[in-house]
PDB file of N, CA and C in Angstrom:
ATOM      1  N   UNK A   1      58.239 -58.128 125.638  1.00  0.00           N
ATOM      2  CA  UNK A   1      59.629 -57.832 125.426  1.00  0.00           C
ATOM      3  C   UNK A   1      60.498 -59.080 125.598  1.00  0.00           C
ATOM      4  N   UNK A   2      59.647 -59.850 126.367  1.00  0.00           N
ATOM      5  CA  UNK A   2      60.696 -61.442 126.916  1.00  0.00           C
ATOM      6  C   UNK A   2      60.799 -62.079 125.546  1.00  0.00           C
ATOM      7  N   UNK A   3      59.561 -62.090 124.516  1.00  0.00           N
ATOM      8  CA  UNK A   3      59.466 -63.263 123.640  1.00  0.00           C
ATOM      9  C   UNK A   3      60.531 -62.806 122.294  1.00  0.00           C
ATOM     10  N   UNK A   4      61.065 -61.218 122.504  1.00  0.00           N
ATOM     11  CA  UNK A   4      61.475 -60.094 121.584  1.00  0.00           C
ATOM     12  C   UNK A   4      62.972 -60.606 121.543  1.00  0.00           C
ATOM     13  N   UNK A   5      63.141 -60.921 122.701  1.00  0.00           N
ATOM     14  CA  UNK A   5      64.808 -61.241 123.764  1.00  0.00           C
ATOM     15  C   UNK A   5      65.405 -62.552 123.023  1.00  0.00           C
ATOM     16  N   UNK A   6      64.198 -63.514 123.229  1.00  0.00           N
ATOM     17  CA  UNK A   6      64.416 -64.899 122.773  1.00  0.00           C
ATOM     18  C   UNK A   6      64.172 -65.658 121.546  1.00  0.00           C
ATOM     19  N   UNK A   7      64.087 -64.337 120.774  1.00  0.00           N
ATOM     20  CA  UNK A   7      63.626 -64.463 119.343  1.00  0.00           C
ATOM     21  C   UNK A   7      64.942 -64.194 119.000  1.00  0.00           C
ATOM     22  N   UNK A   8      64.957 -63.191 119.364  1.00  0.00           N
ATOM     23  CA  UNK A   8      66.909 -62.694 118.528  1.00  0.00           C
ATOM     24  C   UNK A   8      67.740 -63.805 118.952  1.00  0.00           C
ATOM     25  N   UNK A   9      68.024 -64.382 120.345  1.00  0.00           N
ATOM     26  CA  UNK A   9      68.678 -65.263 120.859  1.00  0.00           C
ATOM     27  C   UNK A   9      68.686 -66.528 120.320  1.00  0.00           C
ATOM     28  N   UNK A  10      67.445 -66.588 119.547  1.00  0.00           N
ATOM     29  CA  UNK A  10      67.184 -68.322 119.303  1.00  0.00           C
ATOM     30  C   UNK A  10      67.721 -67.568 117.687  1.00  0.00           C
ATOM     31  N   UNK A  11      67.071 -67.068 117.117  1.00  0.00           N
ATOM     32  CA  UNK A  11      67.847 -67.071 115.568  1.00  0.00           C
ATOM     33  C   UNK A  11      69.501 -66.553 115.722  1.00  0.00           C
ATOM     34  N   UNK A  12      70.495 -65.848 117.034  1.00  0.00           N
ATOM     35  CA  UNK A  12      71.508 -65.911 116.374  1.00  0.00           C
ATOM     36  C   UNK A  12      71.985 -66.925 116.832  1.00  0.00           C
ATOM     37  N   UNK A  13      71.857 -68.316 117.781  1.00  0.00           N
ATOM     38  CA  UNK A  13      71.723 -69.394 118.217  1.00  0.00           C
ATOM     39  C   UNK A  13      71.774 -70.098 116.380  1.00  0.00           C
ATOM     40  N   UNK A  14      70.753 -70.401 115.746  1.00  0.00           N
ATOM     41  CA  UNK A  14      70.377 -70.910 114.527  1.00  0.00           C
ATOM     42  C   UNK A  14      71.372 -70.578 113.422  1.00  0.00           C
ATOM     43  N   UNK A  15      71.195 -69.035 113.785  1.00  0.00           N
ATOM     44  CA  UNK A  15      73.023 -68.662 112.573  1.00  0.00           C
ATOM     45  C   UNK A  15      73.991 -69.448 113.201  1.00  0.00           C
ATOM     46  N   UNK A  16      74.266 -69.288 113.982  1.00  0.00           N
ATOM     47  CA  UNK A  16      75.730 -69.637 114.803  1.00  0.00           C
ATOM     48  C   UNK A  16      75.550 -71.069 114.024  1.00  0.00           C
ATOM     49  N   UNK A  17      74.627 -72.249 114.645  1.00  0.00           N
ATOM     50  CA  UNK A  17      74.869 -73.583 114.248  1.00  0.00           C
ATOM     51  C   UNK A  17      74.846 -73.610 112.688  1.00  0.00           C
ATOM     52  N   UNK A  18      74.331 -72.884 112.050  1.00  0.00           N
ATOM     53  CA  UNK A  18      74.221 -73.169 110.272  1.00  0.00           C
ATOM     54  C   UNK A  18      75.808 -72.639 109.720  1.00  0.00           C
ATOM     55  N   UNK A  19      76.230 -71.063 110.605  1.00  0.00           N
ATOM     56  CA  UNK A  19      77.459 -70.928 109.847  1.00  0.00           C
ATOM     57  C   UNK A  19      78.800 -72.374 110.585  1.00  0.00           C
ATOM     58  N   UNK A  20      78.694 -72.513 111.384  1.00  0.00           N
ATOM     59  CA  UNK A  20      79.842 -73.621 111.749  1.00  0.00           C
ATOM     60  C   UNK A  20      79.436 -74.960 110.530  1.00  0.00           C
ATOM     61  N   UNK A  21      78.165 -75.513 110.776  1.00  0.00           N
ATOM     62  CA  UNK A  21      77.454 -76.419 109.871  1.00  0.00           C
ATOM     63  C   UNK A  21      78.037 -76.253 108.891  1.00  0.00           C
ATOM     64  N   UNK A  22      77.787 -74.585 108.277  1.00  0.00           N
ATOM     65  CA  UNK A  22      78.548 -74.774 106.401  1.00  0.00           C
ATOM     66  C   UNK A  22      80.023 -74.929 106.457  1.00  0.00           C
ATOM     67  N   UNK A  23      80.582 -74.198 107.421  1.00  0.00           N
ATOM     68  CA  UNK A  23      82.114 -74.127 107.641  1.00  0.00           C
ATOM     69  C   UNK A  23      82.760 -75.845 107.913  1.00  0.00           C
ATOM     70  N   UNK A  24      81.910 -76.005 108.380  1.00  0.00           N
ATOM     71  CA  UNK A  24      82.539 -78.099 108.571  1.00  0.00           C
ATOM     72  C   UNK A  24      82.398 -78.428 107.405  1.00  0.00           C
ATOM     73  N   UNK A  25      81.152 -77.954 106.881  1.00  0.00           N
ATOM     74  CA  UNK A  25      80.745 -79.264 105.584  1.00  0.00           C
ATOM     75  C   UNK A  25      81.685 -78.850 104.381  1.00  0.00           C
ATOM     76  N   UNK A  26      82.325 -77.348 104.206  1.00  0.00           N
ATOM     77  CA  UNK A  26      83.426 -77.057 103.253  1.00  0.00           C
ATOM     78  C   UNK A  26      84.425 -77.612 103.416  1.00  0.00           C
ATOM     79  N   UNK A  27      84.996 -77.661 104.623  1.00  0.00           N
ATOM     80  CA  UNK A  27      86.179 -78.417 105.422  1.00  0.00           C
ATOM     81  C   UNK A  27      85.999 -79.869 104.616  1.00  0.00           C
ATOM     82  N   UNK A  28      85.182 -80.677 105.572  1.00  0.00           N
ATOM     83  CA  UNK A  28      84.974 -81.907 105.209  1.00  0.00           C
ATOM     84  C   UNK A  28      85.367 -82.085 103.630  1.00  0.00           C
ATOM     85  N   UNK A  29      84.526 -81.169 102.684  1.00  0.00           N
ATOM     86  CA  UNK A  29      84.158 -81.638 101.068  1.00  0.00           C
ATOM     87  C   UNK A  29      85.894 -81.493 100.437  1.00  0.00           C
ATOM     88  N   UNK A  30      86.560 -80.028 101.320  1.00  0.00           N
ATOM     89  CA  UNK A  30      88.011 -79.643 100.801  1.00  0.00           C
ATOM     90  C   UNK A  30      89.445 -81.515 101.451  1.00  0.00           C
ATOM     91  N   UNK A  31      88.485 -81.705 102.405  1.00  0.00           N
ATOM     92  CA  UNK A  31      89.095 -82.841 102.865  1.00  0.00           C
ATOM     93  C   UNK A  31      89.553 -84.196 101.869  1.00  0.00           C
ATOM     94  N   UNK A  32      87.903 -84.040 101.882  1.00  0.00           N
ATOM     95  CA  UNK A  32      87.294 -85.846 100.931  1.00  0.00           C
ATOM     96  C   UNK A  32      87.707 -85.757  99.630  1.00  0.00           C
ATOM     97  N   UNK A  33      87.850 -84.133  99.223  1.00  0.00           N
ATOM     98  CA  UNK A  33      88.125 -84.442  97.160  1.00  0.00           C
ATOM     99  C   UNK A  33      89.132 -85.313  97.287  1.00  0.00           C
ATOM    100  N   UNK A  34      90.244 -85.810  97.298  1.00  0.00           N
ATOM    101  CA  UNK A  34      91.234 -85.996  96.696  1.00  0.00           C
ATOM    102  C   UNK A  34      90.797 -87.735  96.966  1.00  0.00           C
ATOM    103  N   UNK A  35      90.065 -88.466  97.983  1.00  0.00           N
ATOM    104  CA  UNK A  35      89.652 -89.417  98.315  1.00  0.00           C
ATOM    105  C   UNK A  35      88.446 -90.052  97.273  1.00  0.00           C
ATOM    106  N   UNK A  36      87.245 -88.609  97.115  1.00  0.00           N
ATOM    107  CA  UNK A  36      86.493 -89.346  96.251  1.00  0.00           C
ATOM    108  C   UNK A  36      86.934 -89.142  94.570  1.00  0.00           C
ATOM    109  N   UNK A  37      87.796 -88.547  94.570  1.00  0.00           N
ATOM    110  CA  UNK A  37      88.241 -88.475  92.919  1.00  0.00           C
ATOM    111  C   UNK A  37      89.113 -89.981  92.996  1.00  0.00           C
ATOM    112  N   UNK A  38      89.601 -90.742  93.652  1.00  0.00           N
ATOM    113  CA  UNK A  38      90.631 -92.002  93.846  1.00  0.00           C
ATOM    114  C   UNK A  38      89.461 -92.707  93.650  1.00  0.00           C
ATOM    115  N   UNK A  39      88.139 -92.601  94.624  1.00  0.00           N
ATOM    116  CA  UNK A  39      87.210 -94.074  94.487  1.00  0.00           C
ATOM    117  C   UNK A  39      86.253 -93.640  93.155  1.00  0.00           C
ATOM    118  N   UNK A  40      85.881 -92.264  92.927  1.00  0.00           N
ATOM    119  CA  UNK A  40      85.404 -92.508  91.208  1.00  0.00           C
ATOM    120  C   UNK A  40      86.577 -92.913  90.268  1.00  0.00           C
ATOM    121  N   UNK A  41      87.833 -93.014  90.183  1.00  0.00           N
ATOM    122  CA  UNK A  41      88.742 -93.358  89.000  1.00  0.00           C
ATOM    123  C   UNK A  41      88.656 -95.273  89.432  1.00  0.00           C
ATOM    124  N   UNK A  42      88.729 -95.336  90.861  1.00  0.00           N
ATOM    125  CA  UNK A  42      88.694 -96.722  90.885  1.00  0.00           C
ATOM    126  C   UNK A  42      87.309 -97.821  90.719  1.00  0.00           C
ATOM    127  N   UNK A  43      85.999 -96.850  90.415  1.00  0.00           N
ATOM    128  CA  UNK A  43      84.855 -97.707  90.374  1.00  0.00           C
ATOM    129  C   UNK A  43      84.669 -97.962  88.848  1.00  0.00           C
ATOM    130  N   UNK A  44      84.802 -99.232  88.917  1.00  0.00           N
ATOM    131  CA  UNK A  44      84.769 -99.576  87.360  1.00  0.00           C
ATOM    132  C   UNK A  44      83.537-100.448  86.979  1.00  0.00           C
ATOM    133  N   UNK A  45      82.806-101.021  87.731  1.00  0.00           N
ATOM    134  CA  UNK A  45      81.213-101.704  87.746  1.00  0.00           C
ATOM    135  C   UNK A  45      80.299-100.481  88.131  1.00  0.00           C
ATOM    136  N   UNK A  46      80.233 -99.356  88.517  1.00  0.00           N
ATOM    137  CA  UNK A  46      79.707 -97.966  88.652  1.00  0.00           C
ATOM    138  C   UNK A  46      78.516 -97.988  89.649  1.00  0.00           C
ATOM    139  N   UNK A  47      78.945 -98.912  91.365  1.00  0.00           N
ATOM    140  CA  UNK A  47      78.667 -99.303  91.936  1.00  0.00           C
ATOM    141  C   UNK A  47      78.690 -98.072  92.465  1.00  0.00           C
ATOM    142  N   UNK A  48      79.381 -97.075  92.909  1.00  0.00           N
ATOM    143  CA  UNK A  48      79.083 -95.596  93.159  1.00  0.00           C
ATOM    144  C   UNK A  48      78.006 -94.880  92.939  1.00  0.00           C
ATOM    145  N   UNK A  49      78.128 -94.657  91.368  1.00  0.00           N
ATOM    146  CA  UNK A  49      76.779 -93.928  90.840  1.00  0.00           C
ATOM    147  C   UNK A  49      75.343 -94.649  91.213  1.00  0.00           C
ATOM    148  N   UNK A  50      75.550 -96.007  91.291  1.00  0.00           N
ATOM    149  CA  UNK A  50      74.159 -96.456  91.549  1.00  0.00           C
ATOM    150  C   UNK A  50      73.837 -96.436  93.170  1.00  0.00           C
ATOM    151  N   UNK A  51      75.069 -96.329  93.996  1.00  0.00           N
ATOM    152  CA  UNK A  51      74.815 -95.854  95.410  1.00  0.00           C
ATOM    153  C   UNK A  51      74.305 -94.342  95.864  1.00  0.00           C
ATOM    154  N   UNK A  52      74.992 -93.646  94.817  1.00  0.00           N
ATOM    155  CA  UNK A  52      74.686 -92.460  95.232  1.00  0.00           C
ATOM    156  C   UNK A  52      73.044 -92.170  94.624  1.00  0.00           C
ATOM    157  N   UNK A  53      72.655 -92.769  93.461  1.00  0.00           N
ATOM    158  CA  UNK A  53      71.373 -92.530  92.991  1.00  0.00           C
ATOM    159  C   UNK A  53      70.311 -93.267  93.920  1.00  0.00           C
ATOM    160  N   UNK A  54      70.603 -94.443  94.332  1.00  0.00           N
ATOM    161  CA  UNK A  54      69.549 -95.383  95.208  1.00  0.00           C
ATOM    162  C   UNK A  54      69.570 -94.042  96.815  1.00  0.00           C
ATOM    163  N   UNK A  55      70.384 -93.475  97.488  1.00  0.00           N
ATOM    164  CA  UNK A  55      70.604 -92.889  98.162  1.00  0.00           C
ATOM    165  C   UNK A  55      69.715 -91.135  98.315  1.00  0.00           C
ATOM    166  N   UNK A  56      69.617 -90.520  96.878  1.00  0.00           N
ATOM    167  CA  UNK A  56      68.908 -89.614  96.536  1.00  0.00           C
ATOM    168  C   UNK A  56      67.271 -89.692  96.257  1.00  0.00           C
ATOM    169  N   UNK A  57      66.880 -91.173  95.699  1.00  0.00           N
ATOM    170  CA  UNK A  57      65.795 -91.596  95.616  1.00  0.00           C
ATOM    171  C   UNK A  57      65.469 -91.343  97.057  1.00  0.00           C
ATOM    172  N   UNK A  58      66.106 -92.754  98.041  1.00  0.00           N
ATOM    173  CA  UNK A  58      65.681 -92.537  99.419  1.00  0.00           C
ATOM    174  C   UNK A  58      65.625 -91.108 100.366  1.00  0.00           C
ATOM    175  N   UNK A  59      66.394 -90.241  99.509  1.00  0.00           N
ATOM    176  CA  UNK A  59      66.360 -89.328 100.634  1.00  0.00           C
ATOM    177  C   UNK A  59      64.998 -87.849 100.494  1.00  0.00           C
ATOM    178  N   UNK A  60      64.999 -87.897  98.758  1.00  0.00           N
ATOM    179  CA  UNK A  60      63.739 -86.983  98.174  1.00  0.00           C
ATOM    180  C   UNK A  60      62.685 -87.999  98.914  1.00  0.00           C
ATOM    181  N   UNK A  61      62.295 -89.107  98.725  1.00  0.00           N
ATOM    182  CA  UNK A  61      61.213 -90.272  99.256  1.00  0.00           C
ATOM    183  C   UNK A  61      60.472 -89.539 100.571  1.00  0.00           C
ATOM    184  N   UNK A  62      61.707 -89.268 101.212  1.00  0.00           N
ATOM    185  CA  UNK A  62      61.008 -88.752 102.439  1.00  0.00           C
ATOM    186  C   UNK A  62      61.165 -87.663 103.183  1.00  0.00           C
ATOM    187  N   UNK A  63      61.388 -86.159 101.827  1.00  0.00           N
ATOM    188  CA  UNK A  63      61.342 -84.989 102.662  1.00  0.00           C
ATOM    189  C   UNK A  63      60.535 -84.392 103.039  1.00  0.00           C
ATOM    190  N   UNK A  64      60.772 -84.059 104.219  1.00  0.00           N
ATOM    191  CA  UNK A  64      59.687 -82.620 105.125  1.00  0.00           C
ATOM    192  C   UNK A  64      59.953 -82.201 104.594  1.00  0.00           C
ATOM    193  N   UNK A  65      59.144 -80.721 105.067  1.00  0.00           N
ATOM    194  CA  UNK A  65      59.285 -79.043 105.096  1.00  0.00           C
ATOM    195  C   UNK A  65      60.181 -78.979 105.818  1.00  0.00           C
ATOM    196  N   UNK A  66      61.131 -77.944 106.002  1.00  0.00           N
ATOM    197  CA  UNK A  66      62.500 -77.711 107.032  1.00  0.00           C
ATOM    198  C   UNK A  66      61.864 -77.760 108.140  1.00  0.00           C
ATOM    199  N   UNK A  67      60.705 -76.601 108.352  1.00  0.00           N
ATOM    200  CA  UNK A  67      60.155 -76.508 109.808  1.00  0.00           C
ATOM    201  C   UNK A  67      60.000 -77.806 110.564  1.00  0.00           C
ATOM    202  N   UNK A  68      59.245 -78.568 109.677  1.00  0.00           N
ATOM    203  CA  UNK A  68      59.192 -79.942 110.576  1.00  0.00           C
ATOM    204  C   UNK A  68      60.456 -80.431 111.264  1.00  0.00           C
ATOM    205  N   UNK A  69      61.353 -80.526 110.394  1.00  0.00           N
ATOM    206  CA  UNK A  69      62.774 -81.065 110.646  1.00  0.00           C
ATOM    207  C   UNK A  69      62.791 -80.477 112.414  1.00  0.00           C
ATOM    208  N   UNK A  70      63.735 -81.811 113.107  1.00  0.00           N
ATOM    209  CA  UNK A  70      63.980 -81.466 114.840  1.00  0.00           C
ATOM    210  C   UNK A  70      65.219 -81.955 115.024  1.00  0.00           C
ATOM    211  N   UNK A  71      66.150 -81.447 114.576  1.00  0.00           N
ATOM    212  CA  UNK A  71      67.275 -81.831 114.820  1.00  0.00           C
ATOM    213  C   UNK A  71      68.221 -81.431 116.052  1.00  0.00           C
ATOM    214  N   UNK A  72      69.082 -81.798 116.536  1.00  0.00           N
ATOM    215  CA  UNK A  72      69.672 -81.346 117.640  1.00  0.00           C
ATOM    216  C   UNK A  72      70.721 -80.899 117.454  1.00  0.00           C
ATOM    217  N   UNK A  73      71.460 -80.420 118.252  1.00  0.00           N
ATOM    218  CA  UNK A  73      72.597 -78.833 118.125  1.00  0.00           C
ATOM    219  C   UNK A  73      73.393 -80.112 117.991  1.00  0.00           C
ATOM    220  N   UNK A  74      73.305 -80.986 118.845  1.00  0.00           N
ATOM    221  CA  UNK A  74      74.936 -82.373 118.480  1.00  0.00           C
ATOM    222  C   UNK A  74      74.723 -83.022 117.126  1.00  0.00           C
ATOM    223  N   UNK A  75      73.587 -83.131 116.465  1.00  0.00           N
ATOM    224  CA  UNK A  75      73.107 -83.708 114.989  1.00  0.00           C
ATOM    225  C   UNK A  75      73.663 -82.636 114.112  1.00  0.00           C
ATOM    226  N   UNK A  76      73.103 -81.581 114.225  1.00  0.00           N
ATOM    227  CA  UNK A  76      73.638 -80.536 113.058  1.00  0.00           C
ATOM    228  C   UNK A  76      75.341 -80.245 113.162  1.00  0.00           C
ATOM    229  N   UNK A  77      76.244 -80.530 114.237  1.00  0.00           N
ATOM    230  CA  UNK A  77      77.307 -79.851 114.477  1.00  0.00           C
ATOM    231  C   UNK A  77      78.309 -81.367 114.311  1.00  0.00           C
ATOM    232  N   UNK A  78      77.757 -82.209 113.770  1.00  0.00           N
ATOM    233  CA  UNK A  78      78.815 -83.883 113.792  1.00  0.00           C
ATOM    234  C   UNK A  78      79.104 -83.480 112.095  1.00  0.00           C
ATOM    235  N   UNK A  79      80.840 -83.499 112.428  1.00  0.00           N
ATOM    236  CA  UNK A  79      80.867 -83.890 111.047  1.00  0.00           C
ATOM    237  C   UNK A  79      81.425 -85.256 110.122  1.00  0.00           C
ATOM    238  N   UNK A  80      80.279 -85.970 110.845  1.00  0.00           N
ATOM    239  CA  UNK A  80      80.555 -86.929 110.124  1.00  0.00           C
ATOM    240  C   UNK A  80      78.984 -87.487 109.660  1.00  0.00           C
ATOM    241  N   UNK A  81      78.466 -86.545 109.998  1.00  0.00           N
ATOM    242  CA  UNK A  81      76.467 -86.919 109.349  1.00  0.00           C
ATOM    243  C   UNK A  81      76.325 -87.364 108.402  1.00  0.00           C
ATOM    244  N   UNK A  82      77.452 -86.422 107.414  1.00  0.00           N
ATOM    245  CA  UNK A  82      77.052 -86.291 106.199  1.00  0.00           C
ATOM    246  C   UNK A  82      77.350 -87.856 105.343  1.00  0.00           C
ATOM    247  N   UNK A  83      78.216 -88.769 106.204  1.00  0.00           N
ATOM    248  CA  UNK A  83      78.672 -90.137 105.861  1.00  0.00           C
ATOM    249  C   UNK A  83      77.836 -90.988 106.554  1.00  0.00           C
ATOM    250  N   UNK A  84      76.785 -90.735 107.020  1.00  0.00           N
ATOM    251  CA  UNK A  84      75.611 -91.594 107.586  1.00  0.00           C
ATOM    252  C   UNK A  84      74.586 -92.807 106.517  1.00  0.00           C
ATOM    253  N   UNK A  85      74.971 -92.351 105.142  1.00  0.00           N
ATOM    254  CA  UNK A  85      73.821 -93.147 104.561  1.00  0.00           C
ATOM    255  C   UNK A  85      75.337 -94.339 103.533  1.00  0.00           C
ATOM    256  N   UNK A  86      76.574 -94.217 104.413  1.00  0.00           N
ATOM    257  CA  UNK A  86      77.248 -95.570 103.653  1.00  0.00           C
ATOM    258  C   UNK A  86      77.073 -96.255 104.924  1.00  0.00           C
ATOM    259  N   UNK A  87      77.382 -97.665 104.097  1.00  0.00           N
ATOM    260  CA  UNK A  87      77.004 -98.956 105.288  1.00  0.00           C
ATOM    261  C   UNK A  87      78.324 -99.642 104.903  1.00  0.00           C
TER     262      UNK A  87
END
């Protein structure tokens, strides 16, 4: 019955962090349009598109299975992750 307890607990634990997760990352995306529509009108060598494609290469390159994935409740809940792969 203990493992019954901490099964429900850990998946509504898992909802909880995925619905805030999507709720930031809408936030964030409703944030950034008006920013990344300014830097696509202003990229005129299309130094963008080839960032964002070199970026997708690297990131398919090296996916797990989700399960593998070990992320932490402060990793999934930063919203600023999602700006981790500009330098």
């Amino acid at each position: 019955m203990q493992t019954l307890a901490v099964d429900l607990a850990s998946t509504f634990v898992d909802d909880a962090a995925a619905l805030v997760s999507g709720f930031g990352r809408a936030v964030l995306r409703l944030a950034m349009a008006p920013i990344d529509r300014i830097a696509n009108a202003c990229d005129i060598a299309g130094v963008l598109a080839e960032r964002r494609a070199t970026f997708l290469m690297w990131r398919t390159s090296r996916v797990r299975p989700r399960h593998d994935r070990r992320v932490s409740l402060l990793g999934r809940l930063n919203p600023f992750r999602h700006l981790a792969h500009l330098t």
